[in-house]
PDB file of N, CA and C in Angstrom:
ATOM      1  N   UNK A   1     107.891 116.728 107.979  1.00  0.00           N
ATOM      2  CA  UNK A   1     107.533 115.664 107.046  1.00  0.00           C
ATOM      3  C   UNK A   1     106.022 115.559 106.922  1.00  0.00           C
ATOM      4  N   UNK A   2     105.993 115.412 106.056  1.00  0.00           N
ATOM      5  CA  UNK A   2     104.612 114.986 105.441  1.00  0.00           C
ATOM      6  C   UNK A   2     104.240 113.559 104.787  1.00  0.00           C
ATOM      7  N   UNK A   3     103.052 113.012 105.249  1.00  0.00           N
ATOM      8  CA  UNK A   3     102.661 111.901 104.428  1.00  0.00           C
ATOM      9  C   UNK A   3     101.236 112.192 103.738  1.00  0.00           C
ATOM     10  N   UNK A   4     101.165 111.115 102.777  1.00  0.00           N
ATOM     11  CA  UNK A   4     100.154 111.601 102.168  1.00  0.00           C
ATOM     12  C   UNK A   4      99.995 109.756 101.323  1.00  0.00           C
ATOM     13  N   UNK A   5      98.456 110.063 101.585  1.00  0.00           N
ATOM     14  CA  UNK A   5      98.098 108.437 101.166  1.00  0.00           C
ATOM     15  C   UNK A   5      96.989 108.514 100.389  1.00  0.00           C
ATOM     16  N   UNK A   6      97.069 107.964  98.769  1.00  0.00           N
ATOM     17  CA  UNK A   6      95.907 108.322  98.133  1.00  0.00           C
ATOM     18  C   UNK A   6      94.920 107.055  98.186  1.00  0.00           C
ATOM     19  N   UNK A   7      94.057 107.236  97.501  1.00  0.00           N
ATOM     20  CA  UNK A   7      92.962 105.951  97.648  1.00  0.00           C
ATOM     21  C   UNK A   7      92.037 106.397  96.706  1.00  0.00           C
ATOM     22  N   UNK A   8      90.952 105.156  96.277  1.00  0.00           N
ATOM     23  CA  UNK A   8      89.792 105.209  95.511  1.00  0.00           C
ATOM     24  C   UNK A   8      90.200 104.961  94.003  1.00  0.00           C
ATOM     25  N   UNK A   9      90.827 104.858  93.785  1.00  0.00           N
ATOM     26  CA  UNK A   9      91.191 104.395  92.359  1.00  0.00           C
ATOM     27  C   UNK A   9      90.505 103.094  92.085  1.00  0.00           C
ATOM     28  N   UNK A  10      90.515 102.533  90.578  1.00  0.00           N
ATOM     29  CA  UNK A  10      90.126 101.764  90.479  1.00  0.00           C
ATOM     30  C   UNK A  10      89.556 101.516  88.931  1.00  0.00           C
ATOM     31  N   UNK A  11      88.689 100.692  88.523  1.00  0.00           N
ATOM     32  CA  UNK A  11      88.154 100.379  87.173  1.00  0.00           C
ATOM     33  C   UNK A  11      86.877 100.903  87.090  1.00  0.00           C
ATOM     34  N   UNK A  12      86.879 101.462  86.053  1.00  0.00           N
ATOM     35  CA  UNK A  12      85.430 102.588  85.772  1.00  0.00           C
ATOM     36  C   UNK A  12      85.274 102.310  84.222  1.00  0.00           C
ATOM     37  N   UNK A  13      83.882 102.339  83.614  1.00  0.00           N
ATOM     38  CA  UNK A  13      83.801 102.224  82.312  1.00  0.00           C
ATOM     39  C   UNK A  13      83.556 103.873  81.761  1.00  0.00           C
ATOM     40  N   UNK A  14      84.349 104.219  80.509  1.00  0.00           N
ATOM     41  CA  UNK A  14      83.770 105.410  80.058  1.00  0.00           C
ATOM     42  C   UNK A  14      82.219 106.216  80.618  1.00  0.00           C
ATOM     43  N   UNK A  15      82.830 107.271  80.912  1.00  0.00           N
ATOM     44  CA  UNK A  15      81.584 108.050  81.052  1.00  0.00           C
ATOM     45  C   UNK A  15      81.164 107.953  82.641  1.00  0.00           C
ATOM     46  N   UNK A  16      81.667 107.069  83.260  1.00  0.00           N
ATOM     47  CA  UNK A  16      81.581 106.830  85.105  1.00  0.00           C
ATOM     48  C   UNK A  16      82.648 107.798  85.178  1.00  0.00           C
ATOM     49  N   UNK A  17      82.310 107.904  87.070  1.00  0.00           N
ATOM     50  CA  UNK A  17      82.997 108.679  87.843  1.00  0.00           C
ATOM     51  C   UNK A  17      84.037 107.777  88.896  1.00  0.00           C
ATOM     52  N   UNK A  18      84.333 108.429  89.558  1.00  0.00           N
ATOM     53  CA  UNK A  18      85.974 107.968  90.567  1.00  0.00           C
ATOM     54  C   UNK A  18      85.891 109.454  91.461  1.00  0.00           C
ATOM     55  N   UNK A  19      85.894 109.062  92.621  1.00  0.00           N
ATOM     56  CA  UNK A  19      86.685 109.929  93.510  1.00  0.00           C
ATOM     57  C   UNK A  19      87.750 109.452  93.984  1.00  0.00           C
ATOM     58  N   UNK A  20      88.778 110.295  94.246  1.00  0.00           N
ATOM     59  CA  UNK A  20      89.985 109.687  94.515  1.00  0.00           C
ATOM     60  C   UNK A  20      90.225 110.836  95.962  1.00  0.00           C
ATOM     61  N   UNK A  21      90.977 109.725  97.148  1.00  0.00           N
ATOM     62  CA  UNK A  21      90.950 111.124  98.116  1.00  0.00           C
ATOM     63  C   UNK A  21      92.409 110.941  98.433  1.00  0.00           C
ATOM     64  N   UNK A  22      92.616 111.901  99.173  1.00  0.00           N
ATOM     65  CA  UNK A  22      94.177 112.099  99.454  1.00  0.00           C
ATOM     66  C   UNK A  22      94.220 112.298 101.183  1.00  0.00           C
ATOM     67  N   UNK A  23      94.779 111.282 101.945  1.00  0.00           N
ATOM     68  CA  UNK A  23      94.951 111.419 103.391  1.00  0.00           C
ATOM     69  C   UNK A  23      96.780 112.047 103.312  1.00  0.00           C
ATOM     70  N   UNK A  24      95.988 113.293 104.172  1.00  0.00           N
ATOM     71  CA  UNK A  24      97.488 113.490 104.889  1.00  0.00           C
ATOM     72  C   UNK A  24      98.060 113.502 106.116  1.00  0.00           C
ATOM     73  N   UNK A  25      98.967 113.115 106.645  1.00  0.00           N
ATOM     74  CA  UNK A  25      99.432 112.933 107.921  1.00  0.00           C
ATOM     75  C   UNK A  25     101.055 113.568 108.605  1.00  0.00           C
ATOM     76  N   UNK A  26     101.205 113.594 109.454  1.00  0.00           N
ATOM     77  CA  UNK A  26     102.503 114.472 109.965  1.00  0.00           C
ATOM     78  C   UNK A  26     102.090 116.121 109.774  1.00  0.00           C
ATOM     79  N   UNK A  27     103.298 116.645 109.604  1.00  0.00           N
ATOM     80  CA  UNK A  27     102.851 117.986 109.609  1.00  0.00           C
ATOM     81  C   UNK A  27     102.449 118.820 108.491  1.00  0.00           C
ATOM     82  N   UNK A  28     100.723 118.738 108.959  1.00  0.00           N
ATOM     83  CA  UNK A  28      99.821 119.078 108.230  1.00  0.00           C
ATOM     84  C   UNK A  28      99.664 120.690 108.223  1.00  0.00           C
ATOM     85  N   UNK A  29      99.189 121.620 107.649  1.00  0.00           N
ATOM     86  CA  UNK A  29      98.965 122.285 107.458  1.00  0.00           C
ATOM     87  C   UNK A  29      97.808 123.137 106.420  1.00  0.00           C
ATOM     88  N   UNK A  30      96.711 123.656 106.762  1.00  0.00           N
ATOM     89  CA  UNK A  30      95.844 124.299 105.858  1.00  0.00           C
ATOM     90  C   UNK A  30      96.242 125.092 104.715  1.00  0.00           C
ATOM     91  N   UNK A  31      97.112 125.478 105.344  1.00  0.00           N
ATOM     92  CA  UNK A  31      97.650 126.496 104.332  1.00  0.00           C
ATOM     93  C   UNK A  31      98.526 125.762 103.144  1.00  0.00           C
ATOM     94  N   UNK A  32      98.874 124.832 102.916  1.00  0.00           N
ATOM     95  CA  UNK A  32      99.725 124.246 102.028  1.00  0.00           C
ATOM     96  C   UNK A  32      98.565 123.952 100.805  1.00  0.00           C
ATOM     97  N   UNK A  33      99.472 123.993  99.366  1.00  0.00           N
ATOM     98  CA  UNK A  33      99.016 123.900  98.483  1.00  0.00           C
ATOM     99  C   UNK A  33      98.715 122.574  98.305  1.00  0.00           C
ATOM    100  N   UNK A  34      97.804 122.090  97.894  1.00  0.00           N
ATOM    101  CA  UNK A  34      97.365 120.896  97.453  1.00  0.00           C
ATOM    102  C   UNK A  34      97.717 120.043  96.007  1.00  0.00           C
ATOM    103  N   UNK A  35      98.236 119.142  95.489  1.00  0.00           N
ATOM    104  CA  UNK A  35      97.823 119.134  93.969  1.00  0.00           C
ATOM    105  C   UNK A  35      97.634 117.526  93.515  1.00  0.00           C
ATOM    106  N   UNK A  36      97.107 117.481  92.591  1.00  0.00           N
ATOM    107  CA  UNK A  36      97.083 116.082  91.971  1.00  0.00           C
ATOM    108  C   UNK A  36      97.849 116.260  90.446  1.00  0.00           C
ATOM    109  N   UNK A  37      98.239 114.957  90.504  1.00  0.00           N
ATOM    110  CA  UNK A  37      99.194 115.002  88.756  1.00  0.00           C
ATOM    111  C   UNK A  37      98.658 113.282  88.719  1.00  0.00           C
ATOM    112  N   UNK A  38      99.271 113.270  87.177  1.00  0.00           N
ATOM    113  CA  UNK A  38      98.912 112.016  86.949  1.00  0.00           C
ATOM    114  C   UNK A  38      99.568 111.588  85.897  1.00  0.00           C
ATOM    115  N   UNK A  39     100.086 110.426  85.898  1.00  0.00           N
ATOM    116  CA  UNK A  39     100.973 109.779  84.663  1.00  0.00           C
ATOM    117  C   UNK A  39     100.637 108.725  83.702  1.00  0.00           C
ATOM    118  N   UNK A  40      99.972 108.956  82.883  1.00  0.00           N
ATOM    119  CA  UNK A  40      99.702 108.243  81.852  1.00  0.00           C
ATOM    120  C   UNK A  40     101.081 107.396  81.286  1.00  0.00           C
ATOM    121  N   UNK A  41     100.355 106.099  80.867  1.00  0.00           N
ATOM    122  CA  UNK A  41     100.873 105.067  80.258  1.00  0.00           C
ATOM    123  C   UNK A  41     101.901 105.814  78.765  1.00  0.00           C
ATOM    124  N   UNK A  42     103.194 105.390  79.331  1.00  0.00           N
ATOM    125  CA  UNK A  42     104.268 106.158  78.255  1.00  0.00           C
ATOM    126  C   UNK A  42     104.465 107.614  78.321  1.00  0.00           C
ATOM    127  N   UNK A  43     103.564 108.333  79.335  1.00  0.00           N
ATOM    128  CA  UNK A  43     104.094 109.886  79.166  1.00  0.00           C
ATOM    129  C   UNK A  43     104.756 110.039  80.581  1.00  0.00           C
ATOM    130  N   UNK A  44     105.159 111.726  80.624  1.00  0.00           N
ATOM    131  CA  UNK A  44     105.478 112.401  81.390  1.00  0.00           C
ATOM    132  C   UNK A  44     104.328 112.065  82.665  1.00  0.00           C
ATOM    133  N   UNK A  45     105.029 112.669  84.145  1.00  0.00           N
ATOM    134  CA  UNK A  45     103.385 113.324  84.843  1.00  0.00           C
ATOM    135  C   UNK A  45     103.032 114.306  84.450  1.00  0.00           C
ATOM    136  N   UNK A  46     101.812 114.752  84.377  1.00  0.00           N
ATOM    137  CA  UNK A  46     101.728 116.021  84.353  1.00  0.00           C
ATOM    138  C   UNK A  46     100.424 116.420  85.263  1.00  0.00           C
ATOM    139  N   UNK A  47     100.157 117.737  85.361  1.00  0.00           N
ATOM    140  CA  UNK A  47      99.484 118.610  86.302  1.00  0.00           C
ATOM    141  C   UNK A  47      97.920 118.094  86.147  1.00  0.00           C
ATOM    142  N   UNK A  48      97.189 118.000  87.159  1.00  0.00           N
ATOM    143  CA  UNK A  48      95.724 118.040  86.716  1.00  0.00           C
ATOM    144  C   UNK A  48      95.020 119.016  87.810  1.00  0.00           C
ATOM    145  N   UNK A  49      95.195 119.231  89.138  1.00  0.00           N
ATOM    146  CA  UNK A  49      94.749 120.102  89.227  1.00  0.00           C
ATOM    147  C   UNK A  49      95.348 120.549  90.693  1.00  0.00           C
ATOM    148  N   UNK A  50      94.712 121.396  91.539  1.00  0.00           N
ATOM    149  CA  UNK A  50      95.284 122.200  92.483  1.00  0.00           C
ATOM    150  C   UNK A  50      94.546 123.302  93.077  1.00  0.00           C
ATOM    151  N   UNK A  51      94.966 123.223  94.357  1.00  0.00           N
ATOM    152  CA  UNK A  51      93.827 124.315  95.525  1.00  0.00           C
ATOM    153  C   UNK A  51      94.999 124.320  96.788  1.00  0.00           C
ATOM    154  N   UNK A  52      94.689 125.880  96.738  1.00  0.00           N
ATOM    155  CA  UNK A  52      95.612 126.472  97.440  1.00  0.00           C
ATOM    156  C   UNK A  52      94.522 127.656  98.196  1.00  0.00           C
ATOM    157  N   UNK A  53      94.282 128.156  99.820  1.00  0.00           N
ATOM    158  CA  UNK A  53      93.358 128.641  99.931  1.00  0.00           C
ATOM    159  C   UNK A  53      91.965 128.727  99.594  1.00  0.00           C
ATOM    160  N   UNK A  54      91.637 129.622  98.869  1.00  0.00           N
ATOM    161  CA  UNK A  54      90.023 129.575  98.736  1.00  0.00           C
ATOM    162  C   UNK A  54      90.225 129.328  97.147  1.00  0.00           C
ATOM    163  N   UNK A  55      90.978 129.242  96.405  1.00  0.00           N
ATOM    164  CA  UNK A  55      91.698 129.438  95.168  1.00  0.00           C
ATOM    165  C   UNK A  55      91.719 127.196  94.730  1.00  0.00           C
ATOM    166  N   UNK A  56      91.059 127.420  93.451  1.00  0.00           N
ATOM    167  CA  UNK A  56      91.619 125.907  92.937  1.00  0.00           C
ATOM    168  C   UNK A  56      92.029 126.405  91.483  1.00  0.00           C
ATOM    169  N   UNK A  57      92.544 125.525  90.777  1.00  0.00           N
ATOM    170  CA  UNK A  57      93.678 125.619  89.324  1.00  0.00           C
ATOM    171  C   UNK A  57      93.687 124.113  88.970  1.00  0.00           C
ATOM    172  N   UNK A  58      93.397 124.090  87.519  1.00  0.00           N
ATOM    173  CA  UNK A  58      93.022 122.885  87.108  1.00  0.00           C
ATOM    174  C   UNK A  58      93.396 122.808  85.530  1.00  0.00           C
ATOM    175  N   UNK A  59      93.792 122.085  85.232  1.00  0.00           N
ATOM    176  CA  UNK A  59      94.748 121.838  83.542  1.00  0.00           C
ATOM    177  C   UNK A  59      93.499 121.731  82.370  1.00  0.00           C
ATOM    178  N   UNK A  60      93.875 122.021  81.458  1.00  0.00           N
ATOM    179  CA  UNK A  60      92.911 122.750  80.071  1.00  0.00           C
ATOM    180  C   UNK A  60      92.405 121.295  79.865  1.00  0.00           C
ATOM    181  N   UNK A  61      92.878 120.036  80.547  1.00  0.00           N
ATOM    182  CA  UNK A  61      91.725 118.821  79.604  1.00  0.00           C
ATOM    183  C   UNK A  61      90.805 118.289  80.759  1.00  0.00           C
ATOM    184  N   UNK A  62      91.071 119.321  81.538  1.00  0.00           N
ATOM    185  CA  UNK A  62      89.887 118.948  82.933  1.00  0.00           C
ATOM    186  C   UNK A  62      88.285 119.377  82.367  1.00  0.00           C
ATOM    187  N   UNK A  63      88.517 120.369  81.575  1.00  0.00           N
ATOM    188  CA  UNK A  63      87.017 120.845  81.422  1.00  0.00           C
ATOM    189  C   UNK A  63      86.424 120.609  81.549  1.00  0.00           C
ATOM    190  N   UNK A  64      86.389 120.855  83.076  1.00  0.00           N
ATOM    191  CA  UNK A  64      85.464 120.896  84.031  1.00  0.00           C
ATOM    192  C   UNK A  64      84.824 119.743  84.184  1.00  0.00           C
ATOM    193  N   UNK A  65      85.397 118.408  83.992  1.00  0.00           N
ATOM    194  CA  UNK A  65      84.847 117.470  84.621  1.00  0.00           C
ATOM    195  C   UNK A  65      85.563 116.880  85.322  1.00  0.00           C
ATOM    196  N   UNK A  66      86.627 117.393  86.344  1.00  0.00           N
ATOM    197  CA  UNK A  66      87.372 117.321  87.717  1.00  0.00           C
ATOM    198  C   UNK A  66      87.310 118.245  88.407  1.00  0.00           C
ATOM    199  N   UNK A  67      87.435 118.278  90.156  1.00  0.00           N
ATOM    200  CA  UNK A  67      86.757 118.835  90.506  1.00  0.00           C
ATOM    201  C   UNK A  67      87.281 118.655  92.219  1.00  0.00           C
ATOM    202  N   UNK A  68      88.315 119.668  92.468  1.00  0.00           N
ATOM    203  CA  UNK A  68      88.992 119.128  93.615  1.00  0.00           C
ATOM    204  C   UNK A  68      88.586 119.787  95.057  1.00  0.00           C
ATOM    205  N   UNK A  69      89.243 119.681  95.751  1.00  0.00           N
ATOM    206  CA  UNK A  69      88.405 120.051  97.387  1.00  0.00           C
ATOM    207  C   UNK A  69      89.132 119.697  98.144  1.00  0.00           C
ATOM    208  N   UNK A  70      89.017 119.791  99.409  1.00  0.00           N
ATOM    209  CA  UNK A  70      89.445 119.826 100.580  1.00  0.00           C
ATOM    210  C   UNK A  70      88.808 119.636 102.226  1.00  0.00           C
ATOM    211  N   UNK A  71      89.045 118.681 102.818  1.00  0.00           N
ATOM    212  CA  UNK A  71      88.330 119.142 104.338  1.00  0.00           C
ATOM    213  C   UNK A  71      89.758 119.007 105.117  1.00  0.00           C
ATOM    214  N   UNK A  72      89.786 120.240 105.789  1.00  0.00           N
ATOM    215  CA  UNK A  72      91.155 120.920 106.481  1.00  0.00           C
ATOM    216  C   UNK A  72      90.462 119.874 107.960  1.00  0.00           C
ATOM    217  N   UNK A  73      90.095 119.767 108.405  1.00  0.00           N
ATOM    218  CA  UNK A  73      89.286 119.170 109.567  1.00  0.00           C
ATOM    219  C   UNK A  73      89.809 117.223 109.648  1.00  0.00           C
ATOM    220  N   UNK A  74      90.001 116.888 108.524  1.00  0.00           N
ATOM    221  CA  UNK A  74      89.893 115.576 108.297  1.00  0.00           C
ATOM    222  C   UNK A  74      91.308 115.064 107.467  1.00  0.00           C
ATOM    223  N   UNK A  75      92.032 116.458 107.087  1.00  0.00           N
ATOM    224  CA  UNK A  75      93.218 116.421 106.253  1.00  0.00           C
ATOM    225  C   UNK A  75      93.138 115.580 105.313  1.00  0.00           C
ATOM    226  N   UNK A  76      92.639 115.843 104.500  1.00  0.00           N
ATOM    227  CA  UNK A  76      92.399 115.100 103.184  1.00  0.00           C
ATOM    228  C   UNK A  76      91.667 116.089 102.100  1.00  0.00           C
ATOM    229  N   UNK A  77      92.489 115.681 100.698  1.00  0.00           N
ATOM    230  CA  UNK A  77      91.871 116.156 100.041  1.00  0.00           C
ATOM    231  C   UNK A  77      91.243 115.383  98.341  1.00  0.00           C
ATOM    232  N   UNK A  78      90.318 115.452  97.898  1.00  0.00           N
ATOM    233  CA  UNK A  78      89.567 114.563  96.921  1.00  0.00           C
ATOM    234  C   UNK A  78      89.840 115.420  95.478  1.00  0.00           C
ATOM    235  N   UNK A  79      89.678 114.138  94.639  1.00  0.00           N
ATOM    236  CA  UNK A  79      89.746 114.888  93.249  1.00  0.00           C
ATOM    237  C   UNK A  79      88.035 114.219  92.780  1.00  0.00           C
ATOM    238  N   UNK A  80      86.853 114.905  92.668  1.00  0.00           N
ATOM    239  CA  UNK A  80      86.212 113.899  92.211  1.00  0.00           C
ATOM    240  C   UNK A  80      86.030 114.482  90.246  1.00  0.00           C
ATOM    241  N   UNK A  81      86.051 112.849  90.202  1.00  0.00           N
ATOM    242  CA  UNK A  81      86.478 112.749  88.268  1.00  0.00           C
ATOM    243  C   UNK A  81      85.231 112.193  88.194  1.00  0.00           C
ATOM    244  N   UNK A  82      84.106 112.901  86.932  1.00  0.00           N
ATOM    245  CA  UNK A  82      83.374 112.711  86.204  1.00  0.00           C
ATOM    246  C   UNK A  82      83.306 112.536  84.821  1.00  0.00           C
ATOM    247  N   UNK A  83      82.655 112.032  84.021  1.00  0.00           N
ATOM    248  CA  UNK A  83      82.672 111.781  82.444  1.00  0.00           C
ATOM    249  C   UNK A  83      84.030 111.564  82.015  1.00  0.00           C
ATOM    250  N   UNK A  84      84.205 110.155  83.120  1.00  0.00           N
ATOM    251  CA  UNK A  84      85.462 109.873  82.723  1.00  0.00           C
ATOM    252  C   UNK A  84      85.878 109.560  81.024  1.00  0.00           C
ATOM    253  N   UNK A  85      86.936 109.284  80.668  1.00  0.00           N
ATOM    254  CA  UNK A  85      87.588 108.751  79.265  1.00  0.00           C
ATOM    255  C   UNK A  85      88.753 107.964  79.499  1.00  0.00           C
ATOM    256  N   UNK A  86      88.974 107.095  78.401  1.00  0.00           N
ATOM    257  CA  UNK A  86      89.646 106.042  78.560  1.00  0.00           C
ATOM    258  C   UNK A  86      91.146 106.703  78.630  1.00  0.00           C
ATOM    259  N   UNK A  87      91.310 107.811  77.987  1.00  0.00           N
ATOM    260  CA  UNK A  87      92.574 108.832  77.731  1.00  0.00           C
ATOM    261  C   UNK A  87      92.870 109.256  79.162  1.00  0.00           C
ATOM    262  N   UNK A  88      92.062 108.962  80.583  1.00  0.00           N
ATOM    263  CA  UNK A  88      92.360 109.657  81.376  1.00  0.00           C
ATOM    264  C   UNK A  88      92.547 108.427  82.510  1.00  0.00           C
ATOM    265  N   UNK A  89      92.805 107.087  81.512  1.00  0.00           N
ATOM    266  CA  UNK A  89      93.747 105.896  82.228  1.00  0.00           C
ATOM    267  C   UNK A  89      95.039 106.395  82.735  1.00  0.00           C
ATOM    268  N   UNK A  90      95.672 106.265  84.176  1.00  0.00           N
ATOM    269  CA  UNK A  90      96.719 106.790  84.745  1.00  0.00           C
ATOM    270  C   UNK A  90      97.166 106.359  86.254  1.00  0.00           C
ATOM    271  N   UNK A  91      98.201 106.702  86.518  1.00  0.00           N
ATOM    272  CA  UNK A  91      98.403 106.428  87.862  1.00  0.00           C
ATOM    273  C   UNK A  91      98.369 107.969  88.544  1.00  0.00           C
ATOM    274  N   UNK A  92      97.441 108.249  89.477  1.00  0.00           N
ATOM    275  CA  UNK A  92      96.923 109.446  89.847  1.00  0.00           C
ATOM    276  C   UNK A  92      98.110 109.881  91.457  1.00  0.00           C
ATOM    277  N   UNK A  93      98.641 110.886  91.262  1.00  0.00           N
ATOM    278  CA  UNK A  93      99.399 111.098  92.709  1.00  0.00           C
ATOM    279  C   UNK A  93      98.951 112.613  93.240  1.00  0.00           C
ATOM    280  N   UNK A  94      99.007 112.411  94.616  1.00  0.00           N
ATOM    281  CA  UNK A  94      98.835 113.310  95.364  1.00  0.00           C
ATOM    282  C   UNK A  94      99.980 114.153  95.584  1.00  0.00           C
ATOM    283  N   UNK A  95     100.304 115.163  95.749  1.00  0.00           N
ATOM    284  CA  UNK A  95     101.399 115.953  96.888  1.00  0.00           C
ATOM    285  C   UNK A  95     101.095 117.291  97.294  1.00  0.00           C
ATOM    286  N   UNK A  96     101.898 117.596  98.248  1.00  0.00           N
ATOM    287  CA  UNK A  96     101.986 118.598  99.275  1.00  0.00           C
ATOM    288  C   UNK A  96     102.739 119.315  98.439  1.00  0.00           C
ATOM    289  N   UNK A  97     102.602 120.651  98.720  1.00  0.00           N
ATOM    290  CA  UNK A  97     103.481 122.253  98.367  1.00  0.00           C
ATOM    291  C   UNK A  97     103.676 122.819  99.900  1.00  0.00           C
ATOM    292  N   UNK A  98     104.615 122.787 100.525  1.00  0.00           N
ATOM    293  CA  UNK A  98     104.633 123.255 102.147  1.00  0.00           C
ATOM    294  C   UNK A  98     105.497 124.694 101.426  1.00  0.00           C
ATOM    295  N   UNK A  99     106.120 125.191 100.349  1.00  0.00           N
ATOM    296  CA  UNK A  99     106.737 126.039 100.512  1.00  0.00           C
ATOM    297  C   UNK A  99     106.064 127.277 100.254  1.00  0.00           C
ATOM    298  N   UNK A 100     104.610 127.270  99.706  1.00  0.00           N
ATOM    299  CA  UNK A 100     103.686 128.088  99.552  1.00  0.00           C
ATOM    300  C   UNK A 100     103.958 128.790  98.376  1.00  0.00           C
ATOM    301  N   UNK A 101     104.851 128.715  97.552  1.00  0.00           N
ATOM    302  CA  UNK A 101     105.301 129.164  96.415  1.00  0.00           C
ATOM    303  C   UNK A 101     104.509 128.491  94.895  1.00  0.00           C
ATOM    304  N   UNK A 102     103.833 129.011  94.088  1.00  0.00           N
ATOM    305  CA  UNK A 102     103.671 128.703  93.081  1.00  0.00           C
ATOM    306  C   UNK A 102     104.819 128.638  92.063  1.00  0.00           C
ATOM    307  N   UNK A 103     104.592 128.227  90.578  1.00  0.00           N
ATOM    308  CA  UNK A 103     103.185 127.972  90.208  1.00  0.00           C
ATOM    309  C   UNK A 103     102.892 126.721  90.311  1.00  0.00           C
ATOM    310  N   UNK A 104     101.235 126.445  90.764  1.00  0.00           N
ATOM    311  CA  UNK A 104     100.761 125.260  91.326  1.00  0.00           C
ATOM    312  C   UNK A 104     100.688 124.405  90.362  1.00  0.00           C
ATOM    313  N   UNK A 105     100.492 124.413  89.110  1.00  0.00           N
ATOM    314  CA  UNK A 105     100.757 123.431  87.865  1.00  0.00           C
ATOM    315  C   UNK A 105     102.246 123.021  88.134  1.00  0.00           C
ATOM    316  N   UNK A 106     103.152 123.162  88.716  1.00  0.00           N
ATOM    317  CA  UNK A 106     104.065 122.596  88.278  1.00  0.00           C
ATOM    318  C   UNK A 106     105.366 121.746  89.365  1.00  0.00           C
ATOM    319  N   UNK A 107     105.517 120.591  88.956  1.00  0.00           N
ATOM    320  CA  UNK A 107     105.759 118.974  90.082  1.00  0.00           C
ATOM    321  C   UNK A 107     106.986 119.836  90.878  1.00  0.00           C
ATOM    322  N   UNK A 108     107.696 120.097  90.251  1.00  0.00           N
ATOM    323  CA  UNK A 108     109.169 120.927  90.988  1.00  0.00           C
ATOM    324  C   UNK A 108     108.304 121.495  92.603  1.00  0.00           C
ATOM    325  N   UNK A 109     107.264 122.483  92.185  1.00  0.00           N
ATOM    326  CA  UNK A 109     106.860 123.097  93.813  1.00  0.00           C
ATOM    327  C   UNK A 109     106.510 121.998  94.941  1.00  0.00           C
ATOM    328  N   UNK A 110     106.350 120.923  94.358  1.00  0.00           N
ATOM    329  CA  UNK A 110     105.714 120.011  95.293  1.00  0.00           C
ATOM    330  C   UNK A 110     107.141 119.195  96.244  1.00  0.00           C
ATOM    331  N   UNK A 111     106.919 119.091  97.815  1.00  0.00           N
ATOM    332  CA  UNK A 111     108.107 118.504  98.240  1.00  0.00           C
ATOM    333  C   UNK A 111     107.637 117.127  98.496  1.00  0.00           C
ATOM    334  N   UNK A 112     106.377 117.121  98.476  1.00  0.00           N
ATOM    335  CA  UNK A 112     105.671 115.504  99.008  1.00  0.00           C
ATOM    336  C   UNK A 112     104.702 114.910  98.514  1.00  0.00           C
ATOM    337  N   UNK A 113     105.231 113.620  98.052  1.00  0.00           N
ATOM    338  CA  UNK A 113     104.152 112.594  97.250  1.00  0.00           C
ATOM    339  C   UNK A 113     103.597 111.760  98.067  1.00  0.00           C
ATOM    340  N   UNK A 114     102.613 111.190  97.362  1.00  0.00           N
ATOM    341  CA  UNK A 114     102.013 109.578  97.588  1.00  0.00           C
ATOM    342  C   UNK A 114     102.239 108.477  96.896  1.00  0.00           C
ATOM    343  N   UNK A 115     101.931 107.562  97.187  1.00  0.00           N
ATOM    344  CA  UNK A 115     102.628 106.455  96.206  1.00  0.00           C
ATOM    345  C   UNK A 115     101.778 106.362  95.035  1.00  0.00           C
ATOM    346  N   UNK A 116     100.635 106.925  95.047  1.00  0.00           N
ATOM    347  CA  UNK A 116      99.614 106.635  93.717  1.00  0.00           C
ATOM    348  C   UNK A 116      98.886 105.654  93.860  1.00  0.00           C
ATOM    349  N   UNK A 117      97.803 106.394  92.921  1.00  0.00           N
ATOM    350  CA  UNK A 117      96.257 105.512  92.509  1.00  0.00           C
ATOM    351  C   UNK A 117      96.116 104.824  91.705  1.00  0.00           C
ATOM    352  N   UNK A 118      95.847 104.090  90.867  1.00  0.00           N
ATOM    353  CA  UNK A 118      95.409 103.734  89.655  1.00  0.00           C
ATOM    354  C   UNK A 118      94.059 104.003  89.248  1.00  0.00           C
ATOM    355  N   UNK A 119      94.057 104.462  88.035  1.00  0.00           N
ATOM    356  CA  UNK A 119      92.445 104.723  87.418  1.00  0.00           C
ATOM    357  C   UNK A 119      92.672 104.408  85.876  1.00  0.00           C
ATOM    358  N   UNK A 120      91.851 103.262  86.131  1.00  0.00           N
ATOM    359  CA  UNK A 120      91.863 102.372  84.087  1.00  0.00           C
ATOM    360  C   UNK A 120      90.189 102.741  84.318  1.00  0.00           C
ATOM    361  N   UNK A 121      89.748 103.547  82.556  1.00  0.00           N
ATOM    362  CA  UNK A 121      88.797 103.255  82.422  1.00  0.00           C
ATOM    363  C   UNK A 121      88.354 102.894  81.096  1.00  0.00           C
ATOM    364  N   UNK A 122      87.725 101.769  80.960  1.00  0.00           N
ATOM    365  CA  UNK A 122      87.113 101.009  79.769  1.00  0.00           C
ATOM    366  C   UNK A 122      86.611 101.611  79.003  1.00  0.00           C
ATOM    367  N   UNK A 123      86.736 101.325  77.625  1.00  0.00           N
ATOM    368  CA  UNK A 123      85.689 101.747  76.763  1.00  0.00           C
ATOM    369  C   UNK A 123      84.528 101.078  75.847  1.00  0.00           C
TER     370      UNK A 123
END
């Protein structure tokens, strides 16, 4: 089992940043894929980004102003979000991939969540 506890969410005005980090606990592992998704108001979740080894993977509306990581030492891992947008209001979740199987875009590989962040940002 795995836990996993996100944090840092919160209210940001357009164009601010948010780091959001992800504590994990129980049986941890380096090697497990990492990912964040996030569910916008009325949609699906969907993928935002992901690091697996020395390797990260990140969804086409990140461009490049998300920006994820890891300290294997401290088991946790951060998404930090820059030039935020109000479009990227959501409830942000963490999970674990223990089966090492891609592809990392997608919620099915993941066996373990967090309860989620919130990130509203103003415009």
């Amino acid at each position: 089992q795995v836990q996993l506890a996100e944090s840092g969410g919160g209210l940001v005005q357009a164009g601010g940043s948010l780091r959001l980090s992800c504590a994990a606990s129980g049986r941890t592992d380096s090697s497990y894929a990492m990912g964040w998704f996030r569910q916008c108001p009325g949609k699906e979740r969907e993928f935002v980004a992901a690091i697996k080894g020395g390797g990260t993977y990140s969804a086409d509306f990140v461009q490049g102003r998300f920006t994820i990581s890891r300290d294997n030492a401290k088991n946790t891992v951060y998404l930090q979000m820059n030039s935020l947008k109000p479009e990227d209001t959501a409830v942000y979740y963490c999970a674990a991939n223990t089966v090492l199987l891609g592809p990392y875009d997608k919620s099915y590989r993941y066996q373990y969540w967090g309860q989620g962040t919130q990130v509203t940002v103003s415009s």
